[in-house]
N, C-alpha and C. Protein backbone atom coordinates (compact mmCIF):
# COMPACT_ATOMS: atom_id res chain seq x y z
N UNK A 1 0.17 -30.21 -7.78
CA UNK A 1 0.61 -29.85 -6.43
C UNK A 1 1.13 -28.42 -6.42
N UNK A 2 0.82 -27.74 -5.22
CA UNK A 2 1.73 -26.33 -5.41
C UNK A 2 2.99 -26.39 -5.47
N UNK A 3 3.41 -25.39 -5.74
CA UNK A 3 5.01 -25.03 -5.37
C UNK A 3 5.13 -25.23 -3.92
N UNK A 4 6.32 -25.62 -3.67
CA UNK A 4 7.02 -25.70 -2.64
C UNK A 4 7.71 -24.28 -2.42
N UNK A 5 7.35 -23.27 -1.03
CA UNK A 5 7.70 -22.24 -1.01
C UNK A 5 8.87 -22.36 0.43
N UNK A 6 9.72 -21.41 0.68
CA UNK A 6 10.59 -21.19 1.96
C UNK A 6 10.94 -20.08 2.06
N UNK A 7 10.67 -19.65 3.47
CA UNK A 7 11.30 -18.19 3.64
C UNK A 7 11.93 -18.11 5.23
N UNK A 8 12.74 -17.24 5.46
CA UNK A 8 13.07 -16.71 6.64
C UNK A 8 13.33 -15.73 6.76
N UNK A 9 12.99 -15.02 8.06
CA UNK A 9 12.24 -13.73 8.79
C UNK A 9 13.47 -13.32 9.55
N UNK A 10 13.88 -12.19 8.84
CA UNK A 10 15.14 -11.55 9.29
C UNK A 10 14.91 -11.07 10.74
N UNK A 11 15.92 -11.36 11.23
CA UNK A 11 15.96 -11.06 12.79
C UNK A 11 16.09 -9.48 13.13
N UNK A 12 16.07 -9.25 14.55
CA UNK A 12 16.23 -8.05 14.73
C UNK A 12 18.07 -7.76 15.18
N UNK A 13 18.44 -6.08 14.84
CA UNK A 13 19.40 -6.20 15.73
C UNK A 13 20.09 -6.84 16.89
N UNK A 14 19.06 -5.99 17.91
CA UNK A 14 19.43 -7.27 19.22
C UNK A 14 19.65 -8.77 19.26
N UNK A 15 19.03 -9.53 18.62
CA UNK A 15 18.45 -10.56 18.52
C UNK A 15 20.58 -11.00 17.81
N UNK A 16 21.10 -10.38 16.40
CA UNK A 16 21.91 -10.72 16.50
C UNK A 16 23.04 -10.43 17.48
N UNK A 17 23.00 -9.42 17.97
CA UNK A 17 23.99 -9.04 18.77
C UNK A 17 24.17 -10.23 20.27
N UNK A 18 23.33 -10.20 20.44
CA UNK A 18 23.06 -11.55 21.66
C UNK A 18 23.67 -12.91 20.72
N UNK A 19 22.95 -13.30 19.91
CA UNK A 19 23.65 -14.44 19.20
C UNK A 19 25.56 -14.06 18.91
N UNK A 20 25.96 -13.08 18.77
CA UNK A 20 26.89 -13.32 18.50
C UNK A 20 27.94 -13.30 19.72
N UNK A 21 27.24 -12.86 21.12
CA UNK A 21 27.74 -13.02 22.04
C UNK A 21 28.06 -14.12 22.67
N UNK A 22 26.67 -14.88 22.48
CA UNK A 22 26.74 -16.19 22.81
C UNK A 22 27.89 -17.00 22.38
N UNK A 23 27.99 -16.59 20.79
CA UNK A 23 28.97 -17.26 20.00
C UNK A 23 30.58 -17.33 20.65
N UNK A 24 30.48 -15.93 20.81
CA UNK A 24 32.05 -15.00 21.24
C UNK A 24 32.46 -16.17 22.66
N UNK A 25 31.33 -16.31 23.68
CA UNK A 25 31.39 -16.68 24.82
C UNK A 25 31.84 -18.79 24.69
N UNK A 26 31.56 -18.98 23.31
CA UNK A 26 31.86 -20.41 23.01
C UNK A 26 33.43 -20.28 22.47
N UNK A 27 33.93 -19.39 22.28
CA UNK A 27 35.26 -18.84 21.36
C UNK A 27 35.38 -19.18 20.22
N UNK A 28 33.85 -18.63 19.25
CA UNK A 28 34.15 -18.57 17.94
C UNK A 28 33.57 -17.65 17.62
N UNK A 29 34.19 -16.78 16.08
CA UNK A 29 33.42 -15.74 15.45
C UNK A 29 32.04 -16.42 14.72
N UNK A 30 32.09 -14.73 15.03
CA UNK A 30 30.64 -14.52 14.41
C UNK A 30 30.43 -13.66 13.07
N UNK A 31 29.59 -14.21 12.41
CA UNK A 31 29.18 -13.05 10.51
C UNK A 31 27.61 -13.71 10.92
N UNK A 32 26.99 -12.51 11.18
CA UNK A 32 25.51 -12.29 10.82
C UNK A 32 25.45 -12.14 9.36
N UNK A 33 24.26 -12.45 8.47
CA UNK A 33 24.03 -12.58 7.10
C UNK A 33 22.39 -12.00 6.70
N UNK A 34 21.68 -10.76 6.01
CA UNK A 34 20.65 -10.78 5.75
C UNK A 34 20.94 -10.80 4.44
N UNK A 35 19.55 -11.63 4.16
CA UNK A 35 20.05 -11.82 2.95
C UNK A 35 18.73 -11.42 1.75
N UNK A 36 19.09 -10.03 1.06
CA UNK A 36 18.00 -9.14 0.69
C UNK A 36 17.67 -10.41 -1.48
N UNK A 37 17.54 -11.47 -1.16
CA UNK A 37 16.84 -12.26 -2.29
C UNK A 37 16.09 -13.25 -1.42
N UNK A 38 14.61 -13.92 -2.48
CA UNK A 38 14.31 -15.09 -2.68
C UNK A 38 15.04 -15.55 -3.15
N UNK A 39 14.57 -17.37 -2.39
CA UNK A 39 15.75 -18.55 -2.90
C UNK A 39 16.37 -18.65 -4.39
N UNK A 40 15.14 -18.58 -5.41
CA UNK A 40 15.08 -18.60 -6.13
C UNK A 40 16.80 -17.80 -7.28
N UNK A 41 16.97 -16.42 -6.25
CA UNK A 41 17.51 -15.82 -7.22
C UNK A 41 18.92 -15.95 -6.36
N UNK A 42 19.38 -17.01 -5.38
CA UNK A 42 20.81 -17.07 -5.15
C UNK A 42 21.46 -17.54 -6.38
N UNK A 43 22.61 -17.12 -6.56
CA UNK A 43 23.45 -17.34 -7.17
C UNK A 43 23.48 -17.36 -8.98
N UNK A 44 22.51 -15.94 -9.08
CA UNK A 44 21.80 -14.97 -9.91
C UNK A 44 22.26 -13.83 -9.76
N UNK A 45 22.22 -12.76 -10.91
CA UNK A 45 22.49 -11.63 -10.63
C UNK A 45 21.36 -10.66 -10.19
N UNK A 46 21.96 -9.99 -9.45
CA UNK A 46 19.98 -9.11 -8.72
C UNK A 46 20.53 -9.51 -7.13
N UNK A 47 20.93 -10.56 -6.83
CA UNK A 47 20.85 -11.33 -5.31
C UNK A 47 21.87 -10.89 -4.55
N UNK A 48 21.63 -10.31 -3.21
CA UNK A 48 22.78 -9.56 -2.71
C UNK A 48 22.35 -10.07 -1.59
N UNK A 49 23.27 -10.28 -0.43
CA UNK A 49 23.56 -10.47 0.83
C UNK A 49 23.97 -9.43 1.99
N UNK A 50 23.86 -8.68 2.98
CA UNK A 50 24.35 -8.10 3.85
C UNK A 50 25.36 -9.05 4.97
N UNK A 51 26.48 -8.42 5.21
CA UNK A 51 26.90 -9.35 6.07
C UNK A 51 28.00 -8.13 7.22
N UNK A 52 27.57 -8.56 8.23
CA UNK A 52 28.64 -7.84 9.37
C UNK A 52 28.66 -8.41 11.12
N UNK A 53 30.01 -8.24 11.17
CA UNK A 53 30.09 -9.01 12.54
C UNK A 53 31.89 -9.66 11.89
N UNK A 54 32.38 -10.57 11.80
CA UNK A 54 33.98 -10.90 12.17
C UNK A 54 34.60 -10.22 10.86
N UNK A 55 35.39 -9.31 10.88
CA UNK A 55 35.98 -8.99 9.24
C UNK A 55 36.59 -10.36 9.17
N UNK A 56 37.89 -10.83 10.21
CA UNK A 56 38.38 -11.83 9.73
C UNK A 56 37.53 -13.54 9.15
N UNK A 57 36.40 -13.42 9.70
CA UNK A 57 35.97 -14.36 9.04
C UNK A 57 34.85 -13.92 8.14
N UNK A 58 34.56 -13.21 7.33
CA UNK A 58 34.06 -13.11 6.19
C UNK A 58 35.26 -12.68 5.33
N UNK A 59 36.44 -12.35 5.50
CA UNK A 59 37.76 -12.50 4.34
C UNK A 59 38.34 -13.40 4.20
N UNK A 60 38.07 -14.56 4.78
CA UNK A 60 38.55 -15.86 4.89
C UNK A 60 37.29 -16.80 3.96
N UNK A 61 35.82 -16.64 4.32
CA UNK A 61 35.52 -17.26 3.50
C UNK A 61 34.43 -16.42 2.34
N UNK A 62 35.39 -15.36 2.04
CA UNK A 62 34.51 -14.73 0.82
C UNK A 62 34.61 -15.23 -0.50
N UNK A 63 35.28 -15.74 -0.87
CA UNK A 63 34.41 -16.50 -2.04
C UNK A 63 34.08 -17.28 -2.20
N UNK A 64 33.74 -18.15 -1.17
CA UNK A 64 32.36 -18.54 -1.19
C UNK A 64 31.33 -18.39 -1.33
N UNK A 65 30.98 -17.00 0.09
CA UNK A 65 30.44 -16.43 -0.05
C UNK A 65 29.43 -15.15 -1.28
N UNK A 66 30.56 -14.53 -1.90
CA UNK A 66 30.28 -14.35 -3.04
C UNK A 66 29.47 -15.05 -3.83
N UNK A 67 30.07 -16.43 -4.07
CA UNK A 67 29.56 -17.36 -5.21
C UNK A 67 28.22 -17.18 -5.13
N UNK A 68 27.22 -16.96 -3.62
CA UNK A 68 26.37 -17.14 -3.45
C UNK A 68 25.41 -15.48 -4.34
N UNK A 69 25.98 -15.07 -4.18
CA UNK A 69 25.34 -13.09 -4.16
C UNK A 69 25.99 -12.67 -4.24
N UNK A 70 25.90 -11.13 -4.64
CA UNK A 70 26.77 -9.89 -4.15
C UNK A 70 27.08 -9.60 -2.77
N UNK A 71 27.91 -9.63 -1.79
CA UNK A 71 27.73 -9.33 -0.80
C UNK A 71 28.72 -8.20 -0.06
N UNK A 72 27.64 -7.31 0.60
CA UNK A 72 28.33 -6.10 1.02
C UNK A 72 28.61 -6.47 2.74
N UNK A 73 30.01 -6.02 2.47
CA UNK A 73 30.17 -6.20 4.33
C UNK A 73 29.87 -4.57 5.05
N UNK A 74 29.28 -4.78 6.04
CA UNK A 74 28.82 -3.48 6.74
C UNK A 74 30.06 -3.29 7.96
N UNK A 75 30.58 -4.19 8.42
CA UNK A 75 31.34 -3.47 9.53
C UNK A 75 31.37 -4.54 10.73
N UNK A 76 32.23 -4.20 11.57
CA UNK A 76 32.27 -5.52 12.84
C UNK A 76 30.72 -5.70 13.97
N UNK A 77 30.11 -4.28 13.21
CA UNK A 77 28.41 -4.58 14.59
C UNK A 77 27.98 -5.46 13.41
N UNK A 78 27.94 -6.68 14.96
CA UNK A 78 27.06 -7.91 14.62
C UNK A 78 25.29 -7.61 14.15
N UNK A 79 24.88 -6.46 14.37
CA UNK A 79 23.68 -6.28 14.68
C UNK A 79 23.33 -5.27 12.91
N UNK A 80 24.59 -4.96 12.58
CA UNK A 80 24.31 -3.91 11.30
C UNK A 80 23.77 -4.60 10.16
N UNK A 81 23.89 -6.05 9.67
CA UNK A 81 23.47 -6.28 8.89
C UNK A 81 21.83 -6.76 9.05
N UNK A 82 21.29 -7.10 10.01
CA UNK A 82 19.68 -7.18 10.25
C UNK A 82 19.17 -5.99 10.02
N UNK A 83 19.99 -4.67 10.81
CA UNK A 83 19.57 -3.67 10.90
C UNK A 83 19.23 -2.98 9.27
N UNK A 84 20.35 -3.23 8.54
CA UNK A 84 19.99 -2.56 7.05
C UNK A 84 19.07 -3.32 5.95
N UNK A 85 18.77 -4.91 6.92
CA UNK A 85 18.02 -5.70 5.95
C UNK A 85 16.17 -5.45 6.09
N UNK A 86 16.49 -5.08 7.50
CA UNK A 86 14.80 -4.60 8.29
C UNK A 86 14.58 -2.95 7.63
N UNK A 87 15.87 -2.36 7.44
CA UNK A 87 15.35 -1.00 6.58
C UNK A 87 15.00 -1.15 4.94
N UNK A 88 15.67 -1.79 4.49
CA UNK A 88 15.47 -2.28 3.30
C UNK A 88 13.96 -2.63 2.72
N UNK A 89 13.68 -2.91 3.96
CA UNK A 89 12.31 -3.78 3.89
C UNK A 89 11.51 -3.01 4.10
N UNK A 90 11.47 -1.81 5.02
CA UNK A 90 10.84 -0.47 5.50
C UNK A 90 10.29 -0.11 4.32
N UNK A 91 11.69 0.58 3.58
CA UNK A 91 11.71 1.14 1.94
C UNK A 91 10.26 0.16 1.45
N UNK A 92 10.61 -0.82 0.67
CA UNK A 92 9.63 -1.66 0.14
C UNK A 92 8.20 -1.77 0.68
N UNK A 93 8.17 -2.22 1.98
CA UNK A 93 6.64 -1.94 2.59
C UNK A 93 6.35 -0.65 2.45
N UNK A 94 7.12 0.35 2.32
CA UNK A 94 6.70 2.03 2.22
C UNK A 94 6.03 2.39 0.73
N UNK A 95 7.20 1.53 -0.37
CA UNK A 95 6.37 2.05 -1.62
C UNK A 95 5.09 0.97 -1.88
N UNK A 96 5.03 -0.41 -1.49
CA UNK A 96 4.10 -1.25 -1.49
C UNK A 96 2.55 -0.46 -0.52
N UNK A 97 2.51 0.31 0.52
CA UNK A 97 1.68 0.95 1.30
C UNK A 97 1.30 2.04 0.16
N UNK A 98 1.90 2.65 -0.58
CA UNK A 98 1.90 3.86 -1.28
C UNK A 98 0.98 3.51 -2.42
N UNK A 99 1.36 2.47 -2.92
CA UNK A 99 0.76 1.44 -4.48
C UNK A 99 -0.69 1.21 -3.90
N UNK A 100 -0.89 0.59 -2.65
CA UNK A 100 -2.06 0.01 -2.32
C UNK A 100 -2.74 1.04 -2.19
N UNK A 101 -3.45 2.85 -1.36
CA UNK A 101 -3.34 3.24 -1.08
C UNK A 101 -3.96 4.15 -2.22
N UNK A 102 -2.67 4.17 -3.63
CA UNK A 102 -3.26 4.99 -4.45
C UNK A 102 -4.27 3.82 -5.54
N UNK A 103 -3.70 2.84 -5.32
CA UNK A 103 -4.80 1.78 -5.90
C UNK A 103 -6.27 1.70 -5.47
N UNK A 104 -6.18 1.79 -3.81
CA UNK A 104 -7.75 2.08 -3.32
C UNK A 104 -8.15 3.49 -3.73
N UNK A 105 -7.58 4.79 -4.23
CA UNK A 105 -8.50 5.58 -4.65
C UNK A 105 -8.93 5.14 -5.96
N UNK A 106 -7.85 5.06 -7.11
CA UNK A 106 -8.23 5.08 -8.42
C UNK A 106 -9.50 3.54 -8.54
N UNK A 107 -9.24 2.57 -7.55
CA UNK A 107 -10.37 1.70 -7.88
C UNK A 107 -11.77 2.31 -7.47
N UNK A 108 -11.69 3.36 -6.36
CA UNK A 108 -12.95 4.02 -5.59
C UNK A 108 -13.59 4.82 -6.56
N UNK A 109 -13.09 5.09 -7.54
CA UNK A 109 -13.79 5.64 -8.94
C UNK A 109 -14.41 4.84 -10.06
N UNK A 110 -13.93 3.57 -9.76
CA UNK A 110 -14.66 2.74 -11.09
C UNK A 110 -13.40 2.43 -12.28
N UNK A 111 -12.18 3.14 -11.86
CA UNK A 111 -10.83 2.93 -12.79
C UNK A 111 -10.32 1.46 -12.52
N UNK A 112 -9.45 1.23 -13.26
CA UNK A 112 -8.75 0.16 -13.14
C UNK A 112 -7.33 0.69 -12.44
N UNK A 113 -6.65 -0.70 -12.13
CA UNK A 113 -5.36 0.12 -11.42
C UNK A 113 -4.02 -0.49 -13.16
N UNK A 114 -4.50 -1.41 -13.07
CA UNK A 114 -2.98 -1.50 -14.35
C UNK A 114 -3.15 -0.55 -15.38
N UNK A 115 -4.19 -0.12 -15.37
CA UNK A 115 -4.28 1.62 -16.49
C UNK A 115 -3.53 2.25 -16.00
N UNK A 116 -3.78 2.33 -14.55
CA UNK A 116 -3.16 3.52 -13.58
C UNK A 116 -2.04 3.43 -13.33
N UNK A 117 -1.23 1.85 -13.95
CA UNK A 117 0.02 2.33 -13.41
C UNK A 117 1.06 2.34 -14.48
N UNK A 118 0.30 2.23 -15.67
CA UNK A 118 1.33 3.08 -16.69
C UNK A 118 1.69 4.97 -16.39
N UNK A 119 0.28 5.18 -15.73
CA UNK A 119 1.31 6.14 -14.81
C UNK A 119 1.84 6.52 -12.99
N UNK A 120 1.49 5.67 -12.63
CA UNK A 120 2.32 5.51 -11.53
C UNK A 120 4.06 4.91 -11.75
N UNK A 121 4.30 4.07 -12.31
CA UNK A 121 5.31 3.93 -12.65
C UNK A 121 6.63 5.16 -12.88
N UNK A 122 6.14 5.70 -14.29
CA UNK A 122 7.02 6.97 -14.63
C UNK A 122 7.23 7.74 -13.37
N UNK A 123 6.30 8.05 -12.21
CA UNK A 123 6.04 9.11 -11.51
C UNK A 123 7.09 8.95 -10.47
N UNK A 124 6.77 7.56 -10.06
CA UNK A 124 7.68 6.83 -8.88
C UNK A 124 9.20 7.07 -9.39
N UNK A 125 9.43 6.72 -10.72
CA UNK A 125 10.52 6.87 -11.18
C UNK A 125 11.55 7.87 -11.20
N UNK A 126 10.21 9.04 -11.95
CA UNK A 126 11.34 10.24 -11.50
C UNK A 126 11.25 10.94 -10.23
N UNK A 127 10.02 10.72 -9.25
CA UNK A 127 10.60 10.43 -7.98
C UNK A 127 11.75 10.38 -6.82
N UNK A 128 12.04 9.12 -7.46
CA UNK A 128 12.86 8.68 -6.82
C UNK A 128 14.45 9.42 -7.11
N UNK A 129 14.44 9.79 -7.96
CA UNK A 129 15.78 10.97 -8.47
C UNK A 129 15.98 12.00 -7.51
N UNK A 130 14.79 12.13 -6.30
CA UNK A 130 15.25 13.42 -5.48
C UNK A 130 15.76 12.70 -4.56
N UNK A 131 15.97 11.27 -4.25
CA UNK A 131 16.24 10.33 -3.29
C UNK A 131 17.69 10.96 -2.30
N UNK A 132 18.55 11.12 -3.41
CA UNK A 132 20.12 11.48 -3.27
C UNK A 132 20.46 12.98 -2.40
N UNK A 133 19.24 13.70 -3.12
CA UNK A 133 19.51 15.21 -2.68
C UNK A 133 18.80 14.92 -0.98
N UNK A 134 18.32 13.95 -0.76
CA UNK A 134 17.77 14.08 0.46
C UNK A 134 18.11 13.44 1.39
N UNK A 135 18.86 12.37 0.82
CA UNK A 135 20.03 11.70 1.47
C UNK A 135 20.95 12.64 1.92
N UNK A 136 21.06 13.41 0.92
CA UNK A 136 22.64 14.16 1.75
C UNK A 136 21.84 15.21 3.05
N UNK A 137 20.50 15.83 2.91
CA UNK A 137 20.02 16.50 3.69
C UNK A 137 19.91 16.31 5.06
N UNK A 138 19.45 14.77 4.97
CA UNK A 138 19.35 13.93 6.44
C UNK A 138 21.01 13.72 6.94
N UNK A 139 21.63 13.25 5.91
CA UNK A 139 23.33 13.25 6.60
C UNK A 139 23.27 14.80 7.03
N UNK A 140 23.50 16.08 6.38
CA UNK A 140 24.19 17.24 7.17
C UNK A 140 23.07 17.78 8.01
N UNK A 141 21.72 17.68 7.81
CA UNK A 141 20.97 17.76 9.04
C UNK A 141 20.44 19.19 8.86
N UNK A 142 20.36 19.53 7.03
CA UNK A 142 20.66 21.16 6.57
C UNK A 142 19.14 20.66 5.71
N UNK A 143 17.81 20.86 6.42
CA UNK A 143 16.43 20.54 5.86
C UNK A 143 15.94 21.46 4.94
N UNK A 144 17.08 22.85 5.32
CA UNK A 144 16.08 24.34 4.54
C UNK A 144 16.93 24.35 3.31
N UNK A 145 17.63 23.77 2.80
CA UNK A 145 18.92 24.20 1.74
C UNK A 145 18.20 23.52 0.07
N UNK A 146 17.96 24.45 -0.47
CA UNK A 146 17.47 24.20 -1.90
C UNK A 146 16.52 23.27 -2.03
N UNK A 147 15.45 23.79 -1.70
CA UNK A 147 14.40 23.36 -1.43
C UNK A 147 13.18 23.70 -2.45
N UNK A 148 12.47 22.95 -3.46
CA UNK A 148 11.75 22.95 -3.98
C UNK A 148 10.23 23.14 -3.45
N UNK A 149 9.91 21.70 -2.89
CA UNK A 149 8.62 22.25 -2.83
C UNK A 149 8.25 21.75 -1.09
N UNK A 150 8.30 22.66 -0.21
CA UNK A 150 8.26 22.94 0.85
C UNK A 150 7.18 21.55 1.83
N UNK A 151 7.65 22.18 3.29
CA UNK A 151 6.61 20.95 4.00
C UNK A 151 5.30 21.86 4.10
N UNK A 152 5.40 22.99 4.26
CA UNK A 152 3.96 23.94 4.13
C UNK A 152 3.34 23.02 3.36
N UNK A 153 3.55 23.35 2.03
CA UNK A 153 2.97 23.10 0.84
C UNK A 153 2.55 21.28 0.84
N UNK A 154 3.30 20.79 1.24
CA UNK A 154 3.13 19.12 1.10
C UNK A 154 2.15 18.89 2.23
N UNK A 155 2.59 19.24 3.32
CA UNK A 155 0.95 19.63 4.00
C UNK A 155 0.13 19.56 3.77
N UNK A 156 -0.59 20.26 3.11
CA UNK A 156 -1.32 20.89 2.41
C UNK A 156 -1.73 19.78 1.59
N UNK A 157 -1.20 19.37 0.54
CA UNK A 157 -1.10 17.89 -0.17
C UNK A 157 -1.58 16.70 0.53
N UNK A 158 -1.21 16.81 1.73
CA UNK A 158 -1.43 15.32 2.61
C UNK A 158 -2.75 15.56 3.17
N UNK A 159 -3.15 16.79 3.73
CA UNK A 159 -4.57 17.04 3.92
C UNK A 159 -5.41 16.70 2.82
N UNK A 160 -5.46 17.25 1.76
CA UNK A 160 -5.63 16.75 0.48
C UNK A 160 -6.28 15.43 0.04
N UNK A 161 -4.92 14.59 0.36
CA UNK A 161 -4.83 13.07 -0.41
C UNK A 161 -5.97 12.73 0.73
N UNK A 162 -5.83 12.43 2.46
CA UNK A 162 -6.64 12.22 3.60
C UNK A 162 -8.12 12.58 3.26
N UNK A 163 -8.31 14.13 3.21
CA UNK A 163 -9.72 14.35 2.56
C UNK A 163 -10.18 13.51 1.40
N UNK A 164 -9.84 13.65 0.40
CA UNK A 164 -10.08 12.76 -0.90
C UNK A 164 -10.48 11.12 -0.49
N UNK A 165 -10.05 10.51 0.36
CA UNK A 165 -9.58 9.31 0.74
C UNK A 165 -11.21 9.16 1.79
N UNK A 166 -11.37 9.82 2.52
CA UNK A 166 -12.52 9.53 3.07
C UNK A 166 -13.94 9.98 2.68
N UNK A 167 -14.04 11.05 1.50
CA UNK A 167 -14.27 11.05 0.88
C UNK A 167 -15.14 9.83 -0.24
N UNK A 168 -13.97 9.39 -0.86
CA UNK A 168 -14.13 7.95 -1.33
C UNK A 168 -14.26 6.79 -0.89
N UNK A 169 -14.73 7.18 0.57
CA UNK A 169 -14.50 5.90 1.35
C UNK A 169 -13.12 4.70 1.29
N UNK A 170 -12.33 5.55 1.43
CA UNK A 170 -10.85 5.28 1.11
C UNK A 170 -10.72 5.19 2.56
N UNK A 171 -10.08 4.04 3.34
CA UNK A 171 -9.03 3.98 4.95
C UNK A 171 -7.90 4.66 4.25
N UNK A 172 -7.40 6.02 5.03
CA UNK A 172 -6.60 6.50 5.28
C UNK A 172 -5.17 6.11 6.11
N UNK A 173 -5.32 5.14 6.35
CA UNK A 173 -3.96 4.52 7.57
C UNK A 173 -2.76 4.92 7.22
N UNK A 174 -2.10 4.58 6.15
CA UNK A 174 -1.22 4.33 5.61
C UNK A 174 -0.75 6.14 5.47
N UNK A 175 -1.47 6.86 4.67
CA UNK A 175 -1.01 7.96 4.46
C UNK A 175 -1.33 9.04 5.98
N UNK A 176 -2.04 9.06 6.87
CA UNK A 176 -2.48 9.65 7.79
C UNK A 176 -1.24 9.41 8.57
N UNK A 177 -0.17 8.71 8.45
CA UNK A 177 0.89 8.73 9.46
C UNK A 177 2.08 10.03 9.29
N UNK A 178 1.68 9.94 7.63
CA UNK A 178 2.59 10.57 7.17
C UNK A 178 2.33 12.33 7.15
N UNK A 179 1.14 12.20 7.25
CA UNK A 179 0.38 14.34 7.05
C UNK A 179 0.15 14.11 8.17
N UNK A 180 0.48 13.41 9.67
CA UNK A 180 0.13 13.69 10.87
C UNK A 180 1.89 14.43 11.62
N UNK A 181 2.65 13.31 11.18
CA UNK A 181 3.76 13.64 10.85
C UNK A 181 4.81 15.09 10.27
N UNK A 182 4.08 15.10 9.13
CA UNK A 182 4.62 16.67 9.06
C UNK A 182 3.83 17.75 8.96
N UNK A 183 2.82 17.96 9.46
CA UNK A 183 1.94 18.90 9.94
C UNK A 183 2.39 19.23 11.52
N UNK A 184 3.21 18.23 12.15
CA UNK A 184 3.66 18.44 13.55
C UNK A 184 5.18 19.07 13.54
N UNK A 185 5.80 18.75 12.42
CA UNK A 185 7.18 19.71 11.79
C UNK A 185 6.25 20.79 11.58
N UNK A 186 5.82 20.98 10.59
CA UNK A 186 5.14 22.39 10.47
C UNK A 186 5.11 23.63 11.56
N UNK A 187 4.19 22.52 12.25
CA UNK A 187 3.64 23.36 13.64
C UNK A 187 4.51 23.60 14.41
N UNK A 188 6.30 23.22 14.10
CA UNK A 188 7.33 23.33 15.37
C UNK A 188 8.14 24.57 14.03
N UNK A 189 7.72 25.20 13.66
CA UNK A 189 8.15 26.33 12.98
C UNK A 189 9.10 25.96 11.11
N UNK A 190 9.13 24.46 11.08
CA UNK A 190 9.59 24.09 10.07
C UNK A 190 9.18 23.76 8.81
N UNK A 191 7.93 24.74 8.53
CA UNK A 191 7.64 24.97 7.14
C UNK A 191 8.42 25.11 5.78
N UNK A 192 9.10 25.61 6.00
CA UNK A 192 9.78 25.76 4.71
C UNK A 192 11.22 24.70 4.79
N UNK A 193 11.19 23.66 5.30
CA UNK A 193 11.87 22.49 5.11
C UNK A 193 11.70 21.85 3.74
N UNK A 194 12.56 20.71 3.50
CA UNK A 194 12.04 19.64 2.52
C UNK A 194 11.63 18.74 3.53
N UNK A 195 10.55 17.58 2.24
CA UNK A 195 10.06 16.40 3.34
C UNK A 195 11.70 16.08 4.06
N UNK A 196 13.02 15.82 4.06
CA UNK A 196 13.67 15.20 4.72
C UNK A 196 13.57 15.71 6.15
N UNK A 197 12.80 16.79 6.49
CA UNK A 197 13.33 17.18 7.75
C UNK A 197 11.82 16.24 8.24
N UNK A 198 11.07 15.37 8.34
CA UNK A 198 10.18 14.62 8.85
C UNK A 198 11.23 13.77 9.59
N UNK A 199 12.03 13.57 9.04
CA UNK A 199 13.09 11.91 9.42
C UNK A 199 13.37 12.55 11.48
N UNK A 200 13.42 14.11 11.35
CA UNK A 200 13.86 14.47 13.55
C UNK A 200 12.70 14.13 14.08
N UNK A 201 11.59 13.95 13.58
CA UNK A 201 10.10 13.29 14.13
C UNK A 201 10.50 12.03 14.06
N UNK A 202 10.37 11.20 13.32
CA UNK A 202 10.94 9.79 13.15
C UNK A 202 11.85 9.21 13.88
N UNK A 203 12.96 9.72 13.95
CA UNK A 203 14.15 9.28 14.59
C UNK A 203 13.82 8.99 15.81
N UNK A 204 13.28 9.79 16.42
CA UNK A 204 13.07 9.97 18.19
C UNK A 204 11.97 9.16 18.76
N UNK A 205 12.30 8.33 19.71
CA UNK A 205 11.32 7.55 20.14
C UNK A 205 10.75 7.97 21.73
N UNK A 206 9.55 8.33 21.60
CA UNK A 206 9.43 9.49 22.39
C UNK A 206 8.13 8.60 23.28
């Protein structure tokens, strides 16, 4: 027989914020909960929980809570912990889009991909080390400040990867959002940015 599988589909902001109104309107608190593990790994280390909406009642029953995961409280918006569990997830579908993506080229050659990802791995890895410096970029909102290798230039790169990709009869989807994206920074005079300055395109829902 198979495994027996279960999952649930993190809600949206709104979605808690209304629930916890409802709640408020019955006169009881509310703690929204996303909860960033499979079942499997509650009450494991790795398993963390988001939780925000009543301080007083998640300090009342935090260790319990705990027992279950690590759990970080975000703050009294009922709506913050969906919100950081749906970004969370962004992240992941972003490097999972990225894997697939460079997997359809290197297979469009006749390569294998688990060859390929003894070096994809390392790459992603050190990668991800510029994560911090670009974090702080998007907080002060300062895109031109020590800047390595420019959006000109990555441009340039994304045209690149796109060409190559159709080329190989590669669908482009995935990456075409992203060189459509900052080729339109570019074109608004912000070449010599880092990728963080893509995020004032992003942000704005236009």
């Amino acid at each position: 027989m198979p495994a027996a599988t279960s999952s649930i589909s993190p809600m949206a902001p709104r979605d808690a914020q209304e629930l916890a109104d409802w709640v408020a309107a019955k006169g009881a608190a509310y703690l929204d909960g996303g909860i960033m593990a499979i079942p499997p790994m509650i009450g494991e280390a790795g398993a963390l929980i988001l939780y925000s909406g009543s301080t007083a009642l998640f300090e009342r029953h935090k260790p319990s809570l705990l027992a279950l995961a690590e759990g970080r409280f975000l703050g009294e918006d009922p709506g913050r912990a969906a919100l950081y569990d749906l970004a969370l997830l962004s992240g992941m579908y972003g490097l999972f889009s990225g894997f697939l993506h460079a997997g359809a080229l290197v297979v469009s050659s006749g390569a294998g991909m688990s060859d390929f990802l003894t070096l994809l791995l390392p790459w992603l890895e050190a990668m991800s080390g510029t994560l911090p410096d670009l974090a702080g970029k998007i907080d002060s909102g300062l895109h031109d400040r020590n800047v390595v290798s420019n959006l000109a230039m990555q441009a340039i790169a994304l045209e690149n990867i796109v060409r190559a990709s159709r080329e190989q009869n590669v669908a482009p989807d995935f990456i075409n959002a992203m060189r459509r994206l900052t080729a339109m920074r570019v074109d608004q005079g912000h070449g010599g940015d880092d990728i963080s300055g893509v995020i004032e395109l992003i942000r704005r829902l236009e």
